[in-house]
Protein backbone atom coordinates (compact mmCIF):
# COMPACT_ATOMS: atom_id res chain seq x y z
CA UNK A 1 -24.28 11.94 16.30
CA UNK A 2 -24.11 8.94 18.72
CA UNK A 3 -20.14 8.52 20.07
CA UNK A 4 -20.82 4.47 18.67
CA UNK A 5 -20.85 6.54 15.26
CA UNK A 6 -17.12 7.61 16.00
CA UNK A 7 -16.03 4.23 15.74
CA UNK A 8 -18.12 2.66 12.81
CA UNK A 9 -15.90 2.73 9.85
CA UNK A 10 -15.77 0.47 6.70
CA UNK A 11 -12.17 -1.11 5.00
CA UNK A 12 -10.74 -1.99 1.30
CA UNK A 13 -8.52 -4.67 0.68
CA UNK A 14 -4.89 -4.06 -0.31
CA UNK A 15 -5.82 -7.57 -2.28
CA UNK A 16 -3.16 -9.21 0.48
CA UNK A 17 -4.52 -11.72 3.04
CA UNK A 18 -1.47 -11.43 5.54
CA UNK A 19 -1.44 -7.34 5.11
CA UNK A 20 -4.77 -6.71 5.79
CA UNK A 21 -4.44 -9.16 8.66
CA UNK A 22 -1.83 -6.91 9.88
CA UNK A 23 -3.33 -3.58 9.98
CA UNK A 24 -6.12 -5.12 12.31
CA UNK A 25 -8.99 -3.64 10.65
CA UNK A 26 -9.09 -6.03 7.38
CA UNK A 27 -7.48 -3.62 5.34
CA UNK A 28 -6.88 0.28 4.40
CA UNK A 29 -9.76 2.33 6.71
CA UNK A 30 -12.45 4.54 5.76
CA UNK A 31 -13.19 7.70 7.48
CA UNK A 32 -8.81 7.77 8.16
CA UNK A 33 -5.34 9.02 7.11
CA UNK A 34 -2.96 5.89 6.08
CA UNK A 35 0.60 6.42 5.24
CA UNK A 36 2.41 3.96 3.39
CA UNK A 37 6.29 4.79 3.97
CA UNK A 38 9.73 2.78 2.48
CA UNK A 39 12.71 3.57 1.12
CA UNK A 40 12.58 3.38 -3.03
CA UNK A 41 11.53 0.09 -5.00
CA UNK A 42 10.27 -1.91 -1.50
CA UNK A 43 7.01 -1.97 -3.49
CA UNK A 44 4.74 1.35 -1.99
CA UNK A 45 3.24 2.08 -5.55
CA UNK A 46 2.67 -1.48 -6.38
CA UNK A 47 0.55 -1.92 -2.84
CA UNK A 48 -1.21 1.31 -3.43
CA UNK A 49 -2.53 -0.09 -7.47
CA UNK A 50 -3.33 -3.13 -5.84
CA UNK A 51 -5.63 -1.26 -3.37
CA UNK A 52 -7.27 1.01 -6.00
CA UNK A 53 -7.53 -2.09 -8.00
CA UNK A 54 -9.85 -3.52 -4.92
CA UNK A 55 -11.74 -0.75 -4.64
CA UNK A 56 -12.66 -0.36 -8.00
CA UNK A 57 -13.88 -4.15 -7.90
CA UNK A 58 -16.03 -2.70 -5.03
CA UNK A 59 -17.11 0.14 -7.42
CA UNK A 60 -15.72 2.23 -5.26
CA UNK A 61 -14.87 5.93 -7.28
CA UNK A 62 -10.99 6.57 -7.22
CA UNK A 63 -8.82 9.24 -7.43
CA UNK A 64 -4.65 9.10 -7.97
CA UNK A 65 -2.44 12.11 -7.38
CA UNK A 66 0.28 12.13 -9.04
CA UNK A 67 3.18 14.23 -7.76
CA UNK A 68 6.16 12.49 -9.17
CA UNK A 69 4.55 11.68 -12.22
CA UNK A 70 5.76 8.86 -12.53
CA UNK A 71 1.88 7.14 -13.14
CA UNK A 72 2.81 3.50 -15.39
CA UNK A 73 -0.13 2.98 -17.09
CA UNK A 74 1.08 -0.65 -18.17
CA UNK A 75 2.04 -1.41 -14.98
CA UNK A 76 -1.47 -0.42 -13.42
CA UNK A 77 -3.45 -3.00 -15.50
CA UNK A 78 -1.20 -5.53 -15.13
CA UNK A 79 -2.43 -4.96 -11.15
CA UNK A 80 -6.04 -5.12 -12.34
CA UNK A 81 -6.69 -0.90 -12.30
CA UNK A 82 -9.45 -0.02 -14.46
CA UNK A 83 -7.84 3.36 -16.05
CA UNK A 84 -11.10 4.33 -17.08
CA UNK A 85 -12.74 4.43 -13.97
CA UNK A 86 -9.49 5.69 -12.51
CA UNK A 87 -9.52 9.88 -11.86
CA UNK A 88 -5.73 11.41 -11.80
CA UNK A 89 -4.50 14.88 -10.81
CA UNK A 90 -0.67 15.87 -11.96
CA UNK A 91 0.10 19.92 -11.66
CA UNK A 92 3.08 21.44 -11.24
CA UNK A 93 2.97 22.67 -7.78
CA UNK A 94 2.35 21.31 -5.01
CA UNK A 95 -0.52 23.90 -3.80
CA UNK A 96 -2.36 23.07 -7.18
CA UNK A 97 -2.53 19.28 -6.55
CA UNK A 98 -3.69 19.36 -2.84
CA UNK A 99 -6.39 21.88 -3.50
CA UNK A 100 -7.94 19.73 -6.14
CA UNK A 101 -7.32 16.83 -3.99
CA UNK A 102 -9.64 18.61 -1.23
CA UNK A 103 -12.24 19.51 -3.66
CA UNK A 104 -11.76 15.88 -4.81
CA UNK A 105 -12.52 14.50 -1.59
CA UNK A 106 -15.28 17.10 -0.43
CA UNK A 107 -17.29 16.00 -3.83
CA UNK A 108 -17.23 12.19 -4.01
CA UNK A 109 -18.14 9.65 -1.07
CA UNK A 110 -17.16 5.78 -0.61
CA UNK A 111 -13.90 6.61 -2.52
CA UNK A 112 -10.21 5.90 -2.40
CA UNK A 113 -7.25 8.32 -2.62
CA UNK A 114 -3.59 7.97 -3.21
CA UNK A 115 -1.23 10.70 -2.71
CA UNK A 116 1.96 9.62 -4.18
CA UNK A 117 4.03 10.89 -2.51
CA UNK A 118 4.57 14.21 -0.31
CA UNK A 119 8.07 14.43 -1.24
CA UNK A 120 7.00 14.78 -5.15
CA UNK A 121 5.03 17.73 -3.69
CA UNK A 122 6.71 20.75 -5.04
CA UNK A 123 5.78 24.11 -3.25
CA UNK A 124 5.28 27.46 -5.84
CA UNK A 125 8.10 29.32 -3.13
CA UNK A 126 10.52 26.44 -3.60
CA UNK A 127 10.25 26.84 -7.49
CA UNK A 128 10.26 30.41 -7.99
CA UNK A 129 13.71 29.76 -5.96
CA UNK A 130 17.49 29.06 -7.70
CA UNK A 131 18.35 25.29 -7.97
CA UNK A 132 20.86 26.21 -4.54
CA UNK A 133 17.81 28.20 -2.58
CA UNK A 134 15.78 27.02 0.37
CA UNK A 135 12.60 27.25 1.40
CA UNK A 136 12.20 25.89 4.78
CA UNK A 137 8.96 23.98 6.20
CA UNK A 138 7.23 24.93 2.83
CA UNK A 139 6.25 21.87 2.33
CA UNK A 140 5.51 20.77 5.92
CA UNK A 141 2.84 23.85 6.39
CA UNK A 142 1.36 22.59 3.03
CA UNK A 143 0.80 19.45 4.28
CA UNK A 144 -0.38 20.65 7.74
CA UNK A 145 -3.27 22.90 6.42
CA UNK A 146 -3.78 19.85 4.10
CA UNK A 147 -4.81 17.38 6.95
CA UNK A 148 -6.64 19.98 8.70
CA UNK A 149 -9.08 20.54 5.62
CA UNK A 150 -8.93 16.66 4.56
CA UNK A 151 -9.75 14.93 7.94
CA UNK A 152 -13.51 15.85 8.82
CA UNK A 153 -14.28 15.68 4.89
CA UNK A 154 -12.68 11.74 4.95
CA UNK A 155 -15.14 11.06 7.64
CA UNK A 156 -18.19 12.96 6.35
CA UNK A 157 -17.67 11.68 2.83
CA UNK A 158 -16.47 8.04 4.09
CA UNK A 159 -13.07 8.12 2.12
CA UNK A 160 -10.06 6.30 2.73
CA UNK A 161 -6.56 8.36 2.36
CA UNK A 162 -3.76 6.57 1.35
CA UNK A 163 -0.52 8.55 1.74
CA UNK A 164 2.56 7.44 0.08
CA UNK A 165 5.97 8.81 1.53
CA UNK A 166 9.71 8.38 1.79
CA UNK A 167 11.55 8.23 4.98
CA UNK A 168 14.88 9.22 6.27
CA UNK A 169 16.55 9.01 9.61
CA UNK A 170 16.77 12.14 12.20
CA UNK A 171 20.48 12.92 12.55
CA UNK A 172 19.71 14.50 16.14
CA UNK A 173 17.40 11.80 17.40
CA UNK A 174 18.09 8.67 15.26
CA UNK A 175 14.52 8.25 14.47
CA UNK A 176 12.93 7.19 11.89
CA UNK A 177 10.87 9.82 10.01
CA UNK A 178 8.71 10.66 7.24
CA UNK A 179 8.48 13.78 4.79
CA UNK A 180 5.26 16.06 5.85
CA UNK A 181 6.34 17.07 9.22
CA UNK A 182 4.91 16.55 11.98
CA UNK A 183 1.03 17.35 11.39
CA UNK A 184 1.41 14.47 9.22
CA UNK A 185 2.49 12.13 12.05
CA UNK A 186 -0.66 13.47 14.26
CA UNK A 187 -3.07 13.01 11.71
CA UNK A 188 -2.53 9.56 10.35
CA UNK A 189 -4.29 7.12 11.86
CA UNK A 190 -2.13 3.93 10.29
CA UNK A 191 1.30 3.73 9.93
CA UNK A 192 3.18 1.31 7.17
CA UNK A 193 6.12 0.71 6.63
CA UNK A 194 7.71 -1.72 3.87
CA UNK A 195 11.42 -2.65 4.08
CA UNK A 196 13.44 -5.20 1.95
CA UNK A 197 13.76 -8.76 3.78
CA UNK A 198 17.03 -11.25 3.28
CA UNK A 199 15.19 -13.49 1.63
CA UNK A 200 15.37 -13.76 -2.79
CA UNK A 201 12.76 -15.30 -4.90
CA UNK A 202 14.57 -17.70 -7.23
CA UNK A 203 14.18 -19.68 -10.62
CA UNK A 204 16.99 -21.52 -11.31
CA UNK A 205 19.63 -19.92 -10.69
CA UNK A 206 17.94 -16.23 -11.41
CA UNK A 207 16.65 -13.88 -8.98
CA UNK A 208 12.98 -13.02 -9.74
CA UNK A 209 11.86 -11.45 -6.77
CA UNK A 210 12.71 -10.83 -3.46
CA UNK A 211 10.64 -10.95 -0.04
CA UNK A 212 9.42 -7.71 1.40
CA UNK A 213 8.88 -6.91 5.25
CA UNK A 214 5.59 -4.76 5.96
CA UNK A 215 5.33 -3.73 9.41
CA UNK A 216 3.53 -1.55 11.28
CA UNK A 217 4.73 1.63 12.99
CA UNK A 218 1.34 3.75 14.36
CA UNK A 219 -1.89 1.89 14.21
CA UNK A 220 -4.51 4.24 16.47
CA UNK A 221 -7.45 1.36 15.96
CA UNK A 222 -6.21 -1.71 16.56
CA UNK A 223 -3.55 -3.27 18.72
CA UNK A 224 -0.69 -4.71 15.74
CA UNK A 225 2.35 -1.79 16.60
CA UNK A 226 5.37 -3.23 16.18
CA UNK A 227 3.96 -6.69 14.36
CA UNK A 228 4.98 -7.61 10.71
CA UNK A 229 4.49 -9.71 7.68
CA UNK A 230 6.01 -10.84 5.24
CA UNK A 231 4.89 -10.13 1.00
CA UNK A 232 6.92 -12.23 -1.49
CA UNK A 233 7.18 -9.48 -4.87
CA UNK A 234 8.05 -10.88 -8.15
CA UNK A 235 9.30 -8.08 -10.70
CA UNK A 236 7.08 -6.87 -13.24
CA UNK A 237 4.73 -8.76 -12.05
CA UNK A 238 3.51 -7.16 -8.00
CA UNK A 239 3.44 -9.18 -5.12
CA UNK A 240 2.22 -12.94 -4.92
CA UNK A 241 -1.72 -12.91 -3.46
CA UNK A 242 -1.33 -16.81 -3.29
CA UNK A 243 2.32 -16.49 -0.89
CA UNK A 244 0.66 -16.81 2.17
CA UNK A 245 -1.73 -19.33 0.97
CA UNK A 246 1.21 -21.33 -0.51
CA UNK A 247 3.21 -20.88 2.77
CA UNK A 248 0.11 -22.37 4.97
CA UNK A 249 0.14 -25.22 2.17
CA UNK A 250 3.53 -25.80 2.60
CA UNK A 251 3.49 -26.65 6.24
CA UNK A 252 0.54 -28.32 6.57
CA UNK A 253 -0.63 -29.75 3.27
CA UNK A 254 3.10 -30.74 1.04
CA UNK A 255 5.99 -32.47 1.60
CA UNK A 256 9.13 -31.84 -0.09
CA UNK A 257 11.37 -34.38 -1.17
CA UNK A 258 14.79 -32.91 -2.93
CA UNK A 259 13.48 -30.48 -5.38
CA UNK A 260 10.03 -31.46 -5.72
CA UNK A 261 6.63 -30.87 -3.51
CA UNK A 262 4.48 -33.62 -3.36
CA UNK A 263 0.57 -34.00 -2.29
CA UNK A 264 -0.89 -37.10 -0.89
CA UNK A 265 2.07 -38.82 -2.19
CA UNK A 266 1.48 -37.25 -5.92
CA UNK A 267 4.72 -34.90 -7.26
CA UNK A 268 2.81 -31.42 -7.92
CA UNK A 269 5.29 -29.33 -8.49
CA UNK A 270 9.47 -28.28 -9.01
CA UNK A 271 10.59 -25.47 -6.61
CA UNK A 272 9.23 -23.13 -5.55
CA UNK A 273 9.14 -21.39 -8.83
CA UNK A 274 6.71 -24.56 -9.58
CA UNK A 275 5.12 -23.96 -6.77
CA UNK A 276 3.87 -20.01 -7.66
CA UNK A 277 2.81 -21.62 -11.18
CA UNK A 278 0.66 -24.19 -9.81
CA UNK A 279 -1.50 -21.58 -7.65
CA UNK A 280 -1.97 -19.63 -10.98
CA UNK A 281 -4.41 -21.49 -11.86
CA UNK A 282 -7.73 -20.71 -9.81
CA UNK A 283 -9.29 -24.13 -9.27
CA UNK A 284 -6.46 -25.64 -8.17
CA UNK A 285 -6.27 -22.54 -5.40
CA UNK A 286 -9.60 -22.85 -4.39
CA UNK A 287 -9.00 -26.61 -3.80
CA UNK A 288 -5.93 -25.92 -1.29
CA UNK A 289 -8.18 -23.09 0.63
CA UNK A 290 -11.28 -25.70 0.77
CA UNK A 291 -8.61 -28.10 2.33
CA UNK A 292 -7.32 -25.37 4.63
CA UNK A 293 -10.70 -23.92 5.55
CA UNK A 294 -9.67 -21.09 4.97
């Protein structure tokens, strides 16, 4: 192998301009670890069906594991997942899952893979215990001979990983961590984290959404630690593809006079609820990115 081999690797979409912008390497990487960390409902699942959604557009093969199983089938196609091209994995125990995960990854190639999340991953020693036992680092040295077996068959087999997890803060350090210990942490080689913003998507007087910060925390192949973005998510409905193209619109494209956006003079839309509407339809999208260049 030539060492210009080490660094050729491929990317999928997460289907979100300013997100793939941000992990510097147009999107989730091939060949690589990615975790996708946040506390609950900040939006990790819906970035992870919009992803698989991508790469089945790609006809990529894809593969879901499903340790909380908590899989919404609804919710998937709603996000554009083809559930019949879709393969899942849900067992019991954690051991279970991440062995057919391996065997998963060592038999496929150009696929996609979401783990969500290591802390549904239940070890057999933590259930054979009472509800008040402990088992401790189970999990952890799971995980650790997990990456170990996983990482030369991602780059042999040219997979991406995608590894959803929670987070909690270190009482003895006050850093911010993620379940898997900390072969985890070596092994990825993109870190994401989504957080809630102070910013709520209104219509009317109703909160529909809310704006979500995505920022990144470990990025070994490209230079964006410590940048950000920002993802506008509408319940039941994922996050808005069209927000940053509405935001560039916004400042250089409208005006807005009172409650209304105008065009060249011509009233276009009411709000920004209006606004979202409006770039529903396609043609009218394509239009503003012509105008942009984008």
């Amino acid at each position: 192998m030539k060492a210009s081999e080490l660094t050729s690797f491929e990317s999928v979409s997460t289907g979100f301009t300013n997100l793939d912008k941000l992990t510097g390497v147009g999107g989730i990487p091939f060949k690589k670890i990615t975790e996708l960390s946040g506390q609950f409902s900040v939006g990790k699942s819906t970035i992870a069906l919009s992803l698989v959604a991508q790469a089945q557009a790609e006809g990529k093969e894809t593969l879901w594991v499903d340790t909380e199983w908590a899989f919404e089938t609804e919710y998937a196609k709603t996000l554009g997942v083809q559930l019949d091209s879709l393969d899942v994995i849900q067992e019991q125990f954690a051991e279970n899952a991440l062995d057919e995960t391996v065997e998963w990854i060592d038999t496929h190639k150009n696929g996609v893979v979401v783990l969500d999340s290591v802390g549904g991953l239940l070890p057999r020693s933590e259930a054979e215990k009472n509800s008040d036992g402990k088992v401790i680092g189970a999990q952890a040295k799971l995980i650790a001979t997990f990456c170990r077996k996983v990482v030369p068959m991602l780059a042999i087999n040219n997979i991406a990983l995608l590894i959803l997890n929670h987070e909690f803060t270190d009482l003895m350090t006050g850093r911010l961590m993620t379940s898997g210990g900390a072969k985890l942490g070596y092994h990825k080689s993109l870190w994401l984290r989504l957080r809630k913003g102070n910013k709520r998507v209104m219509k009317g007087d109703q909160q529909v959404g809310e704006v979500i910060i995505a920022e990144v925390r470990k990025n070994k192949l490209a230079p964006t630690n410590k940048q950000s973005c920002e993802l506008t998510m509408v319940y039941g409905e994922g996050f808005n593809k069209d927000a940053d193209l509405i935001e560039a619109a916004k400042e250089k494209l409208f005006e807005k006079r009172g409650q209304f956006f105008y065009w060249n003079d011509e009233k276009i839309a009411r709000g920004e609820a209006g606004l979202r509407e409006l770039f529903k339809d396609e043609s009218f999208a394509a239009k503003i990115k012509h105008e942009l260049g984008k």
